[in-house]
C-alpha atoms as a PDB file:
ATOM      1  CA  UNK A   1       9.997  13.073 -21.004  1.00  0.00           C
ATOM      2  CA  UNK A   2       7.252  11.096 -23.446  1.00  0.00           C
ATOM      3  CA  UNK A   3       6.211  12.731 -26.540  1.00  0.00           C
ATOM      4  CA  UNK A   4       2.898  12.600 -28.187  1.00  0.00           C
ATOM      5  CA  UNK A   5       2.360  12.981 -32.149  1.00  0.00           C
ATOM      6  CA  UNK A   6      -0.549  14.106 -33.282  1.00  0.00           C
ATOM      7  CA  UNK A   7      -0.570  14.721 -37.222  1.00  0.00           C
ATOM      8  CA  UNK A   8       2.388  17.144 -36.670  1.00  0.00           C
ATOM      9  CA  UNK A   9       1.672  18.589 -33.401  1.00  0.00           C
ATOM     10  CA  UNK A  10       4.137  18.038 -31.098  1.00  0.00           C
ATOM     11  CA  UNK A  11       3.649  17.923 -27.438  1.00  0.00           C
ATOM     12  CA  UNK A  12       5.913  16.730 -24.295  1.00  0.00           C
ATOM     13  CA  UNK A  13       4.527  14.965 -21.311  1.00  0.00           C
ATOM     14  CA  UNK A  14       6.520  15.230 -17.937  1.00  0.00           C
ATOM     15  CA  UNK A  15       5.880  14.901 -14.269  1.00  0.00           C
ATOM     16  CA  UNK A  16       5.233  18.335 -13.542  1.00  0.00           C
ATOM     17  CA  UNK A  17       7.528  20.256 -11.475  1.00  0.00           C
ATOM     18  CA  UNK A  18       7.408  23.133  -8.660  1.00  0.00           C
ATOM     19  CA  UNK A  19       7.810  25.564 -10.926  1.00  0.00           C
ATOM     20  CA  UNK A  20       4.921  24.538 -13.651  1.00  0.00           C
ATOM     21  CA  UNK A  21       2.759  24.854 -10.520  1.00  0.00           C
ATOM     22  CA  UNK A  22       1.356  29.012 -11.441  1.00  0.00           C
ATOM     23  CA  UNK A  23       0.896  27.764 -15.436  1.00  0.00           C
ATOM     24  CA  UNK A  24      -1.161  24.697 -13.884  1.00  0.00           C
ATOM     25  CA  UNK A  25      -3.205  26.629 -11.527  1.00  0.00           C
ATOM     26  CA  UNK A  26      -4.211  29.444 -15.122  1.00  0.00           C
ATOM     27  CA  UNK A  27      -4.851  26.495 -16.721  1.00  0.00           C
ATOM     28  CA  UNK A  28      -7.066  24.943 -13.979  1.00  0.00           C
ATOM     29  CA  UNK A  29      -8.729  28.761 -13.635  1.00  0.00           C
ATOM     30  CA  UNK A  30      -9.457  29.221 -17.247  1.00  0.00           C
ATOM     31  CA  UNK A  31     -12.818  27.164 -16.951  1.00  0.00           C
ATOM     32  CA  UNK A  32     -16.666  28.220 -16.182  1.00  0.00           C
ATOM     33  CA  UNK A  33     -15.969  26.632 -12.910  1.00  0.00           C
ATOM     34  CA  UNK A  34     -12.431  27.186 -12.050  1.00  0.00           C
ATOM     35  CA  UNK A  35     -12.790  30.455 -12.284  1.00  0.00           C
ATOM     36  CA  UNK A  36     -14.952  30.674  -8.922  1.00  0.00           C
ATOM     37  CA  UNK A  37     -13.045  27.135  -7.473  1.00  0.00           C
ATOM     38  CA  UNK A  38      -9.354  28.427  -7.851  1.00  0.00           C
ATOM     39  CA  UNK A  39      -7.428  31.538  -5.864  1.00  0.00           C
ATOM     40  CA  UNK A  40      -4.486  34.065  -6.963  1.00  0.00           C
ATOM     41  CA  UNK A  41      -2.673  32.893  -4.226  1.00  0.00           C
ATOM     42  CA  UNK A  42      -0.375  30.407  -4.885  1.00  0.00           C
ATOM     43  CA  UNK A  43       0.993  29.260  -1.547  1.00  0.00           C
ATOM     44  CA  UNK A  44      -1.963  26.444  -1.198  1.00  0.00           C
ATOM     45  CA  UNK A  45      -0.922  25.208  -4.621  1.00  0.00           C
ATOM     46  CA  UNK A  46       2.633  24.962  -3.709  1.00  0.00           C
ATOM     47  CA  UNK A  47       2.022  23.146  -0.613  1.00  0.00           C
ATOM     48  CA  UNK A  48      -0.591  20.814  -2.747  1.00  0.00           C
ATOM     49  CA  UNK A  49       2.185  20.451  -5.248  1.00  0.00           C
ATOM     50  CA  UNK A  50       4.656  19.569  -2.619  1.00  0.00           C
ATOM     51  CA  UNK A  51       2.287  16.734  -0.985  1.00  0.00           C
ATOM     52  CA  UNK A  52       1.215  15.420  -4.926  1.00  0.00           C
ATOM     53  CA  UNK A  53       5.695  15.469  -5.466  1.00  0.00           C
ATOM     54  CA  UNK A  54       6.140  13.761  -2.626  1.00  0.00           C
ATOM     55  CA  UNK A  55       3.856  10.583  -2.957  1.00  0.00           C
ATOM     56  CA  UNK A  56       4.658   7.600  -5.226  1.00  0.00           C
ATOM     57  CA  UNK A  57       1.239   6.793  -6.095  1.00  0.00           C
ATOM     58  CA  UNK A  58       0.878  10.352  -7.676  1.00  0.00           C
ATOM     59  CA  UNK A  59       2.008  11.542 -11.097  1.00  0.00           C
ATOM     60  CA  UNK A  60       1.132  15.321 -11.851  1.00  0.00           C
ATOM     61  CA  UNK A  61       1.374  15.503 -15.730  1.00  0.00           C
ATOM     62  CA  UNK A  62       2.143  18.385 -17.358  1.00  0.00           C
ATOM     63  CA  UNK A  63       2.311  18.554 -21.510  1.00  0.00           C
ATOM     64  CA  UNK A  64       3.590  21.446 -23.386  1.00  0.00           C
ATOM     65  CA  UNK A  65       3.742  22.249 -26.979  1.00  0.00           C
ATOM     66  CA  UNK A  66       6.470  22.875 -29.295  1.00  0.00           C
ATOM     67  CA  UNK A  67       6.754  27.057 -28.375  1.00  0.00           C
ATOM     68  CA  UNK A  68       6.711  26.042 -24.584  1.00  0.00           C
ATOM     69  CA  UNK A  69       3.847  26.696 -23.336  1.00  0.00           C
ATOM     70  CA  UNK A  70       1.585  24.576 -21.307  1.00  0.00           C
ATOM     71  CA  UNK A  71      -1.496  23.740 -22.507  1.00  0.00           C
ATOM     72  CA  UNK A  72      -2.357  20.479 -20.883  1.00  0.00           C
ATOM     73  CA  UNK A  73      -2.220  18.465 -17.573  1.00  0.00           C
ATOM     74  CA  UNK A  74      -4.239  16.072 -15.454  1.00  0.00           C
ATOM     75  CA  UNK A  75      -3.219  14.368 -11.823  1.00  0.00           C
ATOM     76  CA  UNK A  76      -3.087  10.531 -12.001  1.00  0.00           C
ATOM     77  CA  UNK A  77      -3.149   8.733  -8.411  1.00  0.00           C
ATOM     78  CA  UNK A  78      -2.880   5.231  -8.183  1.00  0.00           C
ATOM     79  CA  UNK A  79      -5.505   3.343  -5.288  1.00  0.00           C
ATOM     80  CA  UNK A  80      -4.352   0.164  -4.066  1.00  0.00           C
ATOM     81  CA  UNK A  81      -8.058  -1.052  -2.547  1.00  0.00           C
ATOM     82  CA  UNK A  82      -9.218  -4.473  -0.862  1.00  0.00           C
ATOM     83  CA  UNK A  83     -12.624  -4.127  -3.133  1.00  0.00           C
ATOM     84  CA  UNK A  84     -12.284  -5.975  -6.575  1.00  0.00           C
ATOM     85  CA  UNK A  85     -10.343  -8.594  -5.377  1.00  0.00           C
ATOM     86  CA  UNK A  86      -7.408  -6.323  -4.113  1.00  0.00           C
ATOM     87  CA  UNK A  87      -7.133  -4.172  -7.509  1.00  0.00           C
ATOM     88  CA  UNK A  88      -5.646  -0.917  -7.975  1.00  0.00           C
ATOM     89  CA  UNK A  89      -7.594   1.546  -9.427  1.00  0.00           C
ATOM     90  CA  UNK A  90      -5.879   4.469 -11.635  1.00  0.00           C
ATOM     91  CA  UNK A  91      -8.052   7.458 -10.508  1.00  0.00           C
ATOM     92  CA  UNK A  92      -8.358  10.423 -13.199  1.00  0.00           C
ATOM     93  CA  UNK A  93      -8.567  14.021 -12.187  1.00  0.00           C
ATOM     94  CA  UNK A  94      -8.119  17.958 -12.795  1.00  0.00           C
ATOM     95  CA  UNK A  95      -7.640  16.906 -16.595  1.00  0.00           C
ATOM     96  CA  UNK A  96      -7.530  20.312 -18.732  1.00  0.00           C
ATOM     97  CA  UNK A  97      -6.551  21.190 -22.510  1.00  0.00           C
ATOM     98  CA  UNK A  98      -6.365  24.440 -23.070  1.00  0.00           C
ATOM     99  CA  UNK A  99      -8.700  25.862 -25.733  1.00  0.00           C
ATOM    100  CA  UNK A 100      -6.333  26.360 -28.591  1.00  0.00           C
ATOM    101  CA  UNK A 101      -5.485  22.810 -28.763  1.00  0.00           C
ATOM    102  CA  UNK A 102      -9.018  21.709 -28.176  1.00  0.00           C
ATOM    103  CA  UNK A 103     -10.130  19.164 -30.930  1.00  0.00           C
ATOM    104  CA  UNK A 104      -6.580  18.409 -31.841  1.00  0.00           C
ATOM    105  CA  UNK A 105      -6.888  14.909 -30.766  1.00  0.00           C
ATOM    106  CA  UNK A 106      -4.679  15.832 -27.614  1.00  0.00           C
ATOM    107  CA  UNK A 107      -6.913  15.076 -24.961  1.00  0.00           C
ATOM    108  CA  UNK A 108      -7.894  11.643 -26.469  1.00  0.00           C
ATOM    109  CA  UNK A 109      -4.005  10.936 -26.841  1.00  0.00           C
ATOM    110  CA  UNK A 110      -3.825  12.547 -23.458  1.00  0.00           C
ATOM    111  CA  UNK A 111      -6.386   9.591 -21.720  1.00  0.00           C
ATOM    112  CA  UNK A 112      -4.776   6.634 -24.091  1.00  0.00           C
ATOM    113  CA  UNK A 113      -1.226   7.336 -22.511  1.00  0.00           C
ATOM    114  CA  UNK A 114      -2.929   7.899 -18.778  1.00  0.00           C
ATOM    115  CA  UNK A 115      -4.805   4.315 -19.247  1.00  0.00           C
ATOM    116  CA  UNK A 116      -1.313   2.949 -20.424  1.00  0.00           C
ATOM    117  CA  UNK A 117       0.788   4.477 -17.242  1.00  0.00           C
ATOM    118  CA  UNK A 118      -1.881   3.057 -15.443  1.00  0.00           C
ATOM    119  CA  UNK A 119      -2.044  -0.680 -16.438  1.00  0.00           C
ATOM    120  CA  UNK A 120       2.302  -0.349 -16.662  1.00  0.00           C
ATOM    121  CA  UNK A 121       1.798   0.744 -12.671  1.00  0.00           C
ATOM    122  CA  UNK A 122      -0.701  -2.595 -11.867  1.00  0.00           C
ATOM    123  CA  UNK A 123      -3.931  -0.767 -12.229  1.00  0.00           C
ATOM    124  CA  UNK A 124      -6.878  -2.990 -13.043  1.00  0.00           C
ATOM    125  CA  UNK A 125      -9.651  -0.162 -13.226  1.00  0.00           C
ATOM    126  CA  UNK A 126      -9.690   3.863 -14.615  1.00  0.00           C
ATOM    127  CA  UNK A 127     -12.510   6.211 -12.845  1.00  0.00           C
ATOM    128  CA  UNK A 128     -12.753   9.625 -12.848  1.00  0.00           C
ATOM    129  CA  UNK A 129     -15.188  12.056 -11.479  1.00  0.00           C
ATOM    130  CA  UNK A 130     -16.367  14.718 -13.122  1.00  0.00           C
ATOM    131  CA  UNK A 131     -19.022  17.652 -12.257  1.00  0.00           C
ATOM    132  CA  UNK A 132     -22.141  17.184 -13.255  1.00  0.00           C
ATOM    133  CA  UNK A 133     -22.366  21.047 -15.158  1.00  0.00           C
ATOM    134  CA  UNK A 134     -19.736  19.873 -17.145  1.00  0.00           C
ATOM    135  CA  UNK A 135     -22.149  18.086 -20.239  1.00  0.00           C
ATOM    136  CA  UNK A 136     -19.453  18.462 -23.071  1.00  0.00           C
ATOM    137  CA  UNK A 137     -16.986  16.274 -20.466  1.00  0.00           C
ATOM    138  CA  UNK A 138     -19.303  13.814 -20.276  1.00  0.00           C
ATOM    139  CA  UNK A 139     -19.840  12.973 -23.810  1.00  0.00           C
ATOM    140  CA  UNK A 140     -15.933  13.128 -24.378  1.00  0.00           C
ATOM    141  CA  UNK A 141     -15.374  10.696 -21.315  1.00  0.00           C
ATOM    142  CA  UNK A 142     -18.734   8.796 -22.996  1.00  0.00           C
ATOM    143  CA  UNK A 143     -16.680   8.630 -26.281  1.00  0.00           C
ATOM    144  CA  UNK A 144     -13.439   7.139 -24.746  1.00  0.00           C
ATOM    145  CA  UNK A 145     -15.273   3.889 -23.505  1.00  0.00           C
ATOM    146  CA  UNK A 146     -15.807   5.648 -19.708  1.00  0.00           C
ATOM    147  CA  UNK A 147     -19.339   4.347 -18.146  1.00  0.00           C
ATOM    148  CA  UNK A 148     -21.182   6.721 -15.880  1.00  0.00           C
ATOM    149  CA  UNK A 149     -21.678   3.829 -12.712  1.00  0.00           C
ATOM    150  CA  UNK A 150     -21.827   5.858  -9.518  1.00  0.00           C
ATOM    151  CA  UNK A 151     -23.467   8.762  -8.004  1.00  0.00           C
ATOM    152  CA  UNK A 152     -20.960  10.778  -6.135  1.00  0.00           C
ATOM    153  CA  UNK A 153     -21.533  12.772  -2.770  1.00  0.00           C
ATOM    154  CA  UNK A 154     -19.322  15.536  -1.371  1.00  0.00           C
ATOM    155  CA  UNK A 155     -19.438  17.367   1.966  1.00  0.00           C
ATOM    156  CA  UNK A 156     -16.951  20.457   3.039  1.00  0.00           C
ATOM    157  CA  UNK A 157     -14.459  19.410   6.080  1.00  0.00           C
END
């Protein structure tokens, strides 16, 4: 366990475990979006969790203050690719901070230790996607140095 400092804030970063999997899911739910994207029912989640667990190039981070509770996490997946020269790419996602730590510094912290893990695992490149409602994310991810390069395309299996 890795602990951030942020002008007297405490908070602990681990790889999440099975059970931080219902906090995760709240956490992912209490958005404009998640609220329609994410379910009650936890037994996809727990199978996702168990698939994320069991891969090496995954790290599901989960960061809790100093009462306990859980008011962070993002899902870092390394890519080993053949494109830029054979680089691995540290790929961003399902980042949240939960709005009473919001402008605490936490999720800039949060980013600075993901880039770190990233470059400490080989990774060359950080990328993220992001939806494209999501305005306020894009100025953070704007602030933190992150250039908008692609347009993305998704399609239901």
């Amino acid at each position: 366990m890795q602990t951030l400092d942020l002008d007297g804030w405490i908070f602990s970063l681990y790889r999440a475990g099975a059970g931080d999997v219902p906090e995760i899911v709240a956490l992912l739910a209490d958005d404009v979006l998640g609220r329609e994207r994410e379910s009650s029912d936890l037994e996809p989640y727990v199978r996702a969790f168990a698939r994320i667990d069991a891969d090496e190039n995954q790290l599901l981070l989960a960061v809790r203050d100093e009462a306990g509770l859980l008011v962070a996490t993002m899902q870092l997946t390394l890519m080993p690719s053949l494109s830029r020269g054979g680089a691995t790419r540290l790929q961003i996602e399902a980042v949240r901070v939960d709005s009473t730590v919001r402008g605490a510094g936490l999720g800039s912290a949060l980013f600075q230790w993901a880039q770190e893990w990233g470059r400490e695992q080989g990774a060359t490149l950080a990328q993220l996607t992001t939806d494209a409602a999501r305005v306020d994310a894009h100025r953070f991810y704007e602030r933190l140095g992150y250039v908008q390069s692609h347009v993305g395309f998704k399609r239901p299996l």
